[in-house]
Protein backbone atom coordinates (compact mmCIF):
# COMPACT_ATOMS: atom_id res chain seq x y z
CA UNK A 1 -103.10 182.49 226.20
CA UNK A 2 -105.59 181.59 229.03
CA UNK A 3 -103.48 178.73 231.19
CA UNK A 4 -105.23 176.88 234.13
CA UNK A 5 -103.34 177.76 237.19
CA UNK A 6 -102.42 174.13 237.87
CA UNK A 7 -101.42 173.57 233.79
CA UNK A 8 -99.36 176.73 234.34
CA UNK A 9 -97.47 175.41 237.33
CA UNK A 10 -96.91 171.69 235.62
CA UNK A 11 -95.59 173.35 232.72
CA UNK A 12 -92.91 175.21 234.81
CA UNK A 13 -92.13 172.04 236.60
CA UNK A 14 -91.53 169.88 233.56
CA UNK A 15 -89.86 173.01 231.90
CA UNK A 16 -87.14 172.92 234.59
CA UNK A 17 -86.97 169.16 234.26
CA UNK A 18 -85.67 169.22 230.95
CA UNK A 19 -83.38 172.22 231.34
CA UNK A 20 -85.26 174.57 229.68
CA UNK A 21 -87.54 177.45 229.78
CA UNK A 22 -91.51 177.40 229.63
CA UNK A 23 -91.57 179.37 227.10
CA UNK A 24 -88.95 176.96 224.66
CA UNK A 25 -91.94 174.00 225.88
CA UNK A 26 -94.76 175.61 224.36
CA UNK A 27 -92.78 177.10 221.34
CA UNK A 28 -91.26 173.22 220.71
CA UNK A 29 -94.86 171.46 221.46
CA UNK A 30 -96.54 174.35 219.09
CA UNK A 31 -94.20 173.32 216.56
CA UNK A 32 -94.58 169.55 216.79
CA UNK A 33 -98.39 170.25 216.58
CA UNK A 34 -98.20 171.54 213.45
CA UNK A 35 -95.27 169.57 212.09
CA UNK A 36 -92.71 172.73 211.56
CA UNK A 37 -88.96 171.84 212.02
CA UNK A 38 -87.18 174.09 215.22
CA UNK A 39 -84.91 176.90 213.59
CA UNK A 40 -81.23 174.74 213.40
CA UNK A 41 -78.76 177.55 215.23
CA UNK A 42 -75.46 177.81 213.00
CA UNK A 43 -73.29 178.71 216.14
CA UNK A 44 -69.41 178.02 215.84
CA UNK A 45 -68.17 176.48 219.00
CA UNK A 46 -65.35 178.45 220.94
CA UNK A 47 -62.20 176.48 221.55
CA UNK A 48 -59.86 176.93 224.05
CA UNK A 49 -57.42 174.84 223.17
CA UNK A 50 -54.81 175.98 222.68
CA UNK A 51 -55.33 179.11 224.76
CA UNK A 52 -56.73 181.93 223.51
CA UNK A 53 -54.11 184.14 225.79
CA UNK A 54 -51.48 181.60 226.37
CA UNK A 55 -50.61 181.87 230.63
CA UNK A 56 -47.16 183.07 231.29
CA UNK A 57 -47.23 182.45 235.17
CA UNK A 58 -46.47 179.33 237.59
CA UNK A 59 -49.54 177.33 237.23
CA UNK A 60 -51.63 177.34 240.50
CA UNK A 61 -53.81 175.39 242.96
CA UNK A 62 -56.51 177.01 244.82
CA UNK A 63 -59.70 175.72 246.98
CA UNK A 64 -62.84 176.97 246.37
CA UNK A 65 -62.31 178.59 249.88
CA UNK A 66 -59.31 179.89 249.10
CA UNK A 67 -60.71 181.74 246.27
CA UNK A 68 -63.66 183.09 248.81
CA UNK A 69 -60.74 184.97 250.36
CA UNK A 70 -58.97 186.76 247.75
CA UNK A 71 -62.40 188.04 246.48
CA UNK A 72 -64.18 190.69 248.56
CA UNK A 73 -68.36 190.21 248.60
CA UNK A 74 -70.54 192.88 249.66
């Protein structure tokens, strides 16, 4: 598709906005042009409680900073 340059940049903008990507926009205003229903995702949610691997340490309580010095960045 042929986009204007300053179409092409709004639709970014209002594409962040909403959380999403510019290409989910077009596909979602394509499909409420011509009155088709978005694909319904059958995804089972992951729950963590109770734990997965249940911890069998002392609980702890680290700062973010903290953290930033156990953990070596290049």
């Amino acid at each position: 598709m042929d986009i204007p340059k300053e179409l092409h940049r709004r639709l970014h903008e209002v594409a962040i906005q909403r959380g999403c990507s510019a290409r989910q926009l077009v596909l979602e205003s394509i499909r409420a042009a011509v009155g088709e229903q978005p694909p319904q995702a059958h995804r089972r949610k992951l729950s963590l409680v109770p734990a997965i691997v249940p911890s069998r340490g002392k609980p702890f309580d680290y700062t973010n900073e903290q953290l930033y010095d156990f953990i070596e960045f290049p």
